[in-house]
N, C-alpha and C. Protein backbone atom coordinates (compact mmCIF):
# COMPACT_ATOMS: atom_id res chain seq x y z
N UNK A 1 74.20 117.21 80.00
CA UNK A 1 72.90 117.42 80.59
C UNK A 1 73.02 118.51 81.66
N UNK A 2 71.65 119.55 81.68
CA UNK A 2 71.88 120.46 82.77
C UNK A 2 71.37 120.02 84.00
N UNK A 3 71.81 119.66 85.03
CA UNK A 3 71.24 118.58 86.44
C UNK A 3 70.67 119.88 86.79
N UNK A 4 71.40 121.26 86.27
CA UNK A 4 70.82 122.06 87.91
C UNK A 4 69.21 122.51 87.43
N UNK A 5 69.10 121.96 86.20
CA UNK A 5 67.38 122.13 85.73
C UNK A 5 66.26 120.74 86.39
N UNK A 6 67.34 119.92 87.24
CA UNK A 6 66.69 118.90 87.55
C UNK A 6 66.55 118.48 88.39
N UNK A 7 65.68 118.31 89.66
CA UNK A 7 65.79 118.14 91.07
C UNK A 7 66.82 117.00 91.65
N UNK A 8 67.19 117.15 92.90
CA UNK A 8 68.43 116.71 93.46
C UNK A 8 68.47 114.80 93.24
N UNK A 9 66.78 114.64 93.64
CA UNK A 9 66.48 113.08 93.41
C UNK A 9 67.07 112.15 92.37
N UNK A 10 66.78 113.18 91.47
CA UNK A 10 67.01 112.61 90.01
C UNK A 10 68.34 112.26 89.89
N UNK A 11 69.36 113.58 90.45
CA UNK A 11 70.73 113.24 89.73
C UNK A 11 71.34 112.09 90.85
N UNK A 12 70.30 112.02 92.24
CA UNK A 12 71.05 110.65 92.96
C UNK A 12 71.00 109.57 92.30
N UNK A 13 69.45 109.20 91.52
CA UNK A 13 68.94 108.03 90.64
C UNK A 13 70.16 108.21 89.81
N UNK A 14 70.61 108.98 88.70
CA UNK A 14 71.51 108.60 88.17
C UNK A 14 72.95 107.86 88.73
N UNK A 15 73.21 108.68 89.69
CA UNK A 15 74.33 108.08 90.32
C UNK A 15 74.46 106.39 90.71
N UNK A 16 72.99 106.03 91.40
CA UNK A 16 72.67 104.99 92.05
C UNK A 16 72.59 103.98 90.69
N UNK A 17 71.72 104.31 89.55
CA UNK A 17 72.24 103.83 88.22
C UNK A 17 73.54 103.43 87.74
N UNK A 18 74.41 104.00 87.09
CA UNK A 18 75.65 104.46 87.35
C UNK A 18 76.48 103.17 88.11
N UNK A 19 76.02 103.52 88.94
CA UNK A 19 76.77 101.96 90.47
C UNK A 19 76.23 100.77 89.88
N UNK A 20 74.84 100.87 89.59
CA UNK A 20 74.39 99.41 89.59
C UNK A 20 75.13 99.06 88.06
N UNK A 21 75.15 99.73 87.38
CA UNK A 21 75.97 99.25 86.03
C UNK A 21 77.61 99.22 85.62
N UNK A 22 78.18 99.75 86.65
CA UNK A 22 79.52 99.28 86.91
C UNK A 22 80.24 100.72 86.64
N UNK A 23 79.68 101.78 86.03
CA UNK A 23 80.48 102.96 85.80
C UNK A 23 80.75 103.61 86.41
N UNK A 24 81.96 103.51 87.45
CA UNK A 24 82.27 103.95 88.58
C UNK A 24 82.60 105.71 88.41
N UNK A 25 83.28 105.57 87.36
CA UNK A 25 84.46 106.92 86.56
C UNK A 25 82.78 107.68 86.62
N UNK A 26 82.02 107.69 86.12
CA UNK A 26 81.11 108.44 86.23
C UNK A 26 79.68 108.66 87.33
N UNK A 27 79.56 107.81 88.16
CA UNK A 27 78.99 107.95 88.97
C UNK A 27 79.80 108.90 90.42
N UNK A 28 80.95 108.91 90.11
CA UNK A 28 81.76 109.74 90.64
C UNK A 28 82.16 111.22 90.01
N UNK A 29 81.99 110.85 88.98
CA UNK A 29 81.63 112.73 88.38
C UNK A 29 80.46 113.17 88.65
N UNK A 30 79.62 112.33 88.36
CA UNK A 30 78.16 113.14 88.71
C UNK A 30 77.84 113.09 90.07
N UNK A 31 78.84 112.43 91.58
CA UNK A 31 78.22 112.68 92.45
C UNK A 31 79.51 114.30 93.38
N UNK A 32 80.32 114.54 92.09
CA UNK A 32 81.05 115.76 92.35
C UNK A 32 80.20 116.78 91.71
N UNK A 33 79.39 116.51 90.73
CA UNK A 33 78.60 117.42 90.23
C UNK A 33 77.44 118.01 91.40
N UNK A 34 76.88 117.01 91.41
CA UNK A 34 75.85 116.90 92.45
C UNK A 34 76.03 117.78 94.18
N UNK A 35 77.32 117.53 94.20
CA UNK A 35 77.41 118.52 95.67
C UNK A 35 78.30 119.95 95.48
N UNK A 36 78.37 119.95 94.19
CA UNK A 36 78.63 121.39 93.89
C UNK A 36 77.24 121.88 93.72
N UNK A 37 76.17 121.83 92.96
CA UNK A 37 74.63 121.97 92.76
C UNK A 37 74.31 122.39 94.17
N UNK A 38 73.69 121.19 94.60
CA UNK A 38 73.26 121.02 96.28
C UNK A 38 73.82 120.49 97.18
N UNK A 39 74.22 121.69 97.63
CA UNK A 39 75.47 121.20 98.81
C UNK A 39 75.10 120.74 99.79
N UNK A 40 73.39 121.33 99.84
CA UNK A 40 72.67 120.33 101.20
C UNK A 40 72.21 119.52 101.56
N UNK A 41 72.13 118.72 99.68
CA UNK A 41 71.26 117.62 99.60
C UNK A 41 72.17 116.30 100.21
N UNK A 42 71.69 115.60 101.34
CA UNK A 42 72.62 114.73 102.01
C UNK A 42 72.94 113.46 101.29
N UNK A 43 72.15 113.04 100.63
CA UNK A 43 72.59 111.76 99.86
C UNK A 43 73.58 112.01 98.74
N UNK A 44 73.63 113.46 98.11
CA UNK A 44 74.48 113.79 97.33
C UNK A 44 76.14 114.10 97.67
N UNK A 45 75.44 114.68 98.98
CA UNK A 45 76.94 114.69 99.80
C UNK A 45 77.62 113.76 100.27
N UNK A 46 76.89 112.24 100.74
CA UNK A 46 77.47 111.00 101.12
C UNK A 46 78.08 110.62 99.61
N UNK A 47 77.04 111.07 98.75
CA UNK A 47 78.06 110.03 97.08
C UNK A 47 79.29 110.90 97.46
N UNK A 48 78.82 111.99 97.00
CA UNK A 48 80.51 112.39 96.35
C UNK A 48 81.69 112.33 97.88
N UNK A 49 81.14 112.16 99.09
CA UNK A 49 82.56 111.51 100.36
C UNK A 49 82.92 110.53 99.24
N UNK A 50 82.26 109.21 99.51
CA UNK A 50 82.38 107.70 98.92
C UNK A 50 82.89 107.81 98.00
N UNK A 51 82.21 108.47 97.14
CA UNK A 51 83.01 108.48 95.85
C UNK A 51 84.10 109.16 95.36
N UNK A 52 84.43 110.07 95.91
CA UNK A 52 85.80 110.87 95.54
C UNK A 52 87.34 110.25 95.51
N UNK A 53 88.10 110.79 95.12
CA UNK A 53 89.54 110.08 94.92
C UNK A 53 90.21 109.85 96.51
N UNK A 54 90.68 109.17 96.75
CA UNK A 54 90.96 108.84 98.12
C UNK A 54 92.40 109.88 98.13
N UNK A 55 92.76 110.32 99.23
CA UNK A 55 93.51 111.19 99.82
C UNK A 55 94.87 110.06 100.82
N UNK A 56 95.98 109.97 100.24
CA UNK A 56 97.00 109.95 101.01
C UNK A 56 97.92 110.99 101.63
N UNK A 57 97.84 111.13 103.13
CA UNK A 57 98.45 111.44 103.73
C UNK A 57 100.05 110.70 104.58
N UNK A 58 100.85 111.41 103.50
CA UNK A 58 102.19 111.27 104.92
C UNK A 58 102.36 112.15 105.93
N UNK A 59 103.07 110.70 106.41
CA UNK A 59 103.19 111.86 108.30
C UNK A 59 104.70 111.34 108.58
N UNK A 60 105.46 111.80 108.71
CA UNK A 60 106.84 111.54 109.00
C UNK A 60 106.73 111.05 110.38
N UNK A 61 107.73 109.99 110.30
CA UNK A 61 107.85 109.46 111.83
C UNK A 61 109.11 109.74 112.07
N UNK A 62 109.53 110.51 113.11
CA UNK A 62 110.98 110.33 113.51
C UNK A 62 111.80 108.91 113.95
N UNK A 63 113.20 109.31 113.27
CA UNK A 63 113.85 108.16 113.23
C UNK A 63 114.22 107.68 114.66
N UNK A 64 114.06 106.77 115.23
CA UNK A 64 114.56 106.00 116.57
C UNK A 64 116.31 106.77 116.24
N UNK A 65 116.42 107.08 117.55
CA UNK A 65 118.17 107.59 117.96
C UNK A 65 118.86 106.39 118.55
N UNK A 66 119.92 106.55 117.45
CA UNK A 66 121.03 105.44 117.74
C UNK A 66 120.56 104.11 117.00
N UNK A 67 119.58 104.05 116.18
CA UNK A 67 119.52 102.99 114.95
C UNK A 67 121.08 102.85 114.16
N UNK A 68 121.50 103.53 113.53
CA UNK A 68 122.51 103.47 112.60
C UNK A 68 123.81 102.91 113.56
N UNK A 69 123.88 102.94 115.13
CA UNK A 69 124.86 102.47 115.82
C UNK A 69 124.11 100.98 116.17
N UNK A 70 123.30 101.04 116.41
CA UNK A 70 122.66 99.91 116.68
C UNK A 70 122.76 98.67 115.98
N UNK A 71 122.83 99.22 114.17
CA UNK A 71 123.08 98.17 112.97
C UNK A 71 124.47 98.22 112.77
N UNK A 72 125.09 99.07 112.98
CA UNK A 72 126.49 99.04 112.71
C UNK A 72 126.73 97.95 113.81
N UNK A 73 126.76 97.94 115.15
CA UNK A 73 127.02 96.82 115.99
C UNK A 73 126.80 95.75 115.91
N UNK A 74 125.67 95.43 115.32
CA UNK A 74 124.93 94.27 114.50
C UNK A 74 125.95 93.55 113.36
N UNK A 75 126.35 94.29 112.32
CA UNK A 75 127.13 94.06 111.49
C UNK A 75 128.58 93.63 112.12
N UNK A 76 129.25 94.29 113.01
CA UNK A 76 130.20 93.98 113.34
C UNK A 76 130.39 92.73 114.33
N UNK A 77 129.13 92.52 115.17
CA UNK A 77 129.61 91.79 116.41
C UNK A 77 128.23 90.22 115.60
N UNK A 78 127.45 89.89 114.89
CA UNK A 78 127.15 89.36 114.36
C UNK A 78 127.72 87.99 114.20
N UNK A 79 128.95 87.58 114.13
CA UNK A 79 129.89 86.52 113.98
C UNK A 79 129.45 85.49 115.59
N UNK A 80 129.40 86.52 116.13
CA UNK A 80 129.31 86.11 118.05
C UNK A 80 128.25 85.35 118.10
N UNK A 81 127.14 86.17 117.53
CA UNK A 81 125.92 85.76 117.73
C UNK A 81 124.74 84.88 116.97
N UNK A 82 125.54 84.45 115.87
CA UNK A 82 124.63 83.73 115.06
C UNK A 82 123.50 82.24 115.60
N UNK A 83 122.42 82.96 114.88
CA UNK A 83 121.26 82.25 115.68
C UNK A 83 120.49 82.74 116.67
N UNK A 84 121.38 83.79 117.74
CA UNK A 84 120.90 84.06 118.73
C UNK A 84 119.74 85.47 118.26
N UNK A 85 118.67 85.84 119.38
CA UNK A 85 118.32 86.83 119.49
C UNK A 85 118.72 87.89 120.46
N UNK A 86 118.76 89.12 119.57
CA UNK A 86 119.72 90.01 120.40
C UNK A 86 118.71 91.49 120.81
N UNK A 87 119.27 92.44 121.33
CA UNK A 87 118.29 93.60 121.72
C UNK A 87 119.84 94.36 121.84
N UNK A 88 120.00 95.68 121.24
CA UNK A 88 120.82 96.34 121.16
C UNK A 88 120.05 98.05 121.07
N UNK A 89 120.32 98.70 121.76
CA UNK A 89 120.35 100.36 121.74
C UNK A 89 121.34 101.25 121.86
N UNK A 90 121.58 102.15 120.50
CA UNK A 90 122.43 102.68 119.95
C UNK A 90 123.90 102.02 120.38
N UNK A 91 123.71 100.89 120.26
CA UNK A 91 124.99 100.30 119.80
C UNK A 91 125.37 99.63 120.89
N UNK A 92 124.44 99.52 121.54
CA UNK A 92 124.94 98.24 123.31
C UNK A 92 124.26 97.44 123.23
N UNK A 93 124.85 96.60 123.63
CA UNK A 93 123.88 94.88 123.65
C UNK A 93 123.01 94.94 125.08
N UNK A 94 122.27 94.72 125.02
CA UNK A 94 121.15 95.32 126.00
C UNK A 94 120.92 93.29 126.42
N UNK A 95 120.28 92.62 125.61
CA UNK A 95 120.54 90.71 126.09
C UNK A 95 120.61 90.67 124.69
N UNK A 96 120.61 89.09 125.03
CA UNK A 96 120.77 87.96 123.85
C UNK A 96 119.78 86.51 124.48
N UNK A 97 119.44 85.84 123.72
CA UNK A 97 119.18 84.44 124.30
C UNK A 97 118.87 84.13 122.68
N UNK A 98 118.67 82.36 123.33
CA UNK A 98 118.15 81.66 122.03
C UNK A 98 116.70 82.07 121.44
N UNK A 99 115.87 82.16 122.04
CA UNK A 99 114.75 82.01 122.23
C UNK A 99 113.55 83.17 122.30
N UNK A 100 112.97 84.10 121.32
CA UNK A 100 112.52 85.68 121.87
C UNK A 100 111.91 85.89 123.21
N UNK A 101 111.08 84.66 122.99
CA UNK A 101 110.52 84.64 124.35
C UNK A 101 111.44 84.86 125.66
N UNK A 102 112.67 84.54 125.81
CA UNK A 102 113.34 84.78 126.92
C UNK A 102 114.03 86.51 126.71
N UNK A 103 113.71 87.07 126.34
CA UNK A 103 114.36 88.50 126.14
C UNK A 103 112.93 88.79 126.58
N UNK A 104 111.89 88.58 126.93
CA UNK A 104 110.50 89.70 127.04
C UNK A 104 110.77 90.87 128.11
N UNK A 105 111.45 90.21 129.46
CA UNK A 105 111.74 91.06 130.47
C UNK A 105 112.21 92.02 129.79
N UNK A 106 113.53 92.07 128.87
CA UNK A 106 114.19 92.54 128.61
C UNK A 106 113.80 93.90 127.41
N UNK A 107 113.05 93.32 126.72
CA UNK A 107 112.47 94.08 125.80
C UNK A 107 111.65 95.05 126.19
N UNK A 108 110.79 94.61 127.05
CA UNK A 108 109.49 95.42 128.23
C UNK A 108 110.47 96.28 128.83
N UNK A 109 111.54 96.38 129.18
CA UNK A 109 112.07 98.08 130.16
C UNK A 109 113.22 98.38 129.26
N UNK A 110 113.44 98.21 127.48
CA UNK A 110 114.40 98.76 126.69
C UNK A 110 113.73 99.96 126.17
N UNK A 111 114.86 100.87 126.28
CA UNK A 111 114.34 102.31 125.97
C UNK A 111 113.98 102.32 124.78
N UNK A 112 112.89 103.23 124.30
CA UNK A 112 112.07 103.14 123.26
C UNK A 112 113.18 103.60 122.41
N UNK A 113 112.75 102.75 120.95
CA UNK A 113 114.44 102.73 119.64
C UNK A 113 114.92 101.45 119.74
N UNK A 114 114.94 100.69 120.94
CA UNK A 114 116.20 99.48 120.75
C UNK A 114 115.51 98.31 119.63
N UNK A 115 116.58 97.75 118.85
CA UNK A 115 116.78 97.02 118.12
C UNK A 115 116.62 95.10 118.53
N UNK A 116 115.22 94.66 118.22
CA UNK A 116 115.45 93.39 118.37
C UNK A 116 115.42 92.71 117.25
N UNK A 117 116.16 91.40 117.25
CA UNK A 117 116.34 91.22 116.08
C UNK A 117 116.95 89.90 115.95
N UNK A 118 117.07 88.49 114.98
CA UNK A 118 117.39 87.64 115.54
C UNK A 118 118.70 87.33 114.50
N UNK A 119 120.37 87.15 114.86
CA UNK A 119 120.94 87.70 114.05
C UNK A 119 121.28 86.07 113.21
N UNK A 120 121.05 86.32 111.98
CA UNK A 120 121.37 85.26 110.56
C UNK A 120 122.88 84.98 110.04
């Protein structure tokens, strides 16, 4: 069908059609159609936001410094601590207790990166 022979209304009705009958795959083509046509027509421009393929963005987070010493210490000194909860940065035992709740002080002024964790 040629939409651009057909005022903007019409090809929303289709769209809004379209929705009410479950054909998503195409109420989403025709509301990409639709804001290529009339780019100004605003209801055409809200379909095809809504309706378009969603966009993932990655964003790299840098890695915490001194993780890999942090687990390595974990692994090694682990035997000591079983049960306990521990807080370690790049590879120093920063506390321990039974309990997380008793590490809060502790956790609240550990430099951003440290490792809490309750060791198994």
């Amino acid at each position: 069908m040629d939409w651009a022979a057909h005022p903007p209304s019409e090809l929303a009705r289709a769209i809004e059609l379209s929705l009410s009958l479950g054909s998503y795959s195409l109420a989403a083509e025709l509301s990409q159609k639709g804001s290529q046509l009339f780019p100004e027509h605003e209801q055409l421009k809200r379909a095809a936001q809504a309706l378009s393929a969603p966009v993932v963005r990655r964003v790299p987070i840098p890695k915490a410094g001194g993780l890999d010493d942090s687990r390595a210490w974990i692994r090694k000194e682990a035997p000591k601590y079983h049960g306990k909860w521990v807080v370690v940065h790049k590879g120093t035992l920063l506390g321990v207790a039974d309990r997380l709740k008793e590490l809060e002080t502790i956790i609240g002024q550990a430099p951003e990166g440290a490792l809490v964790t309750k060791v198994l």
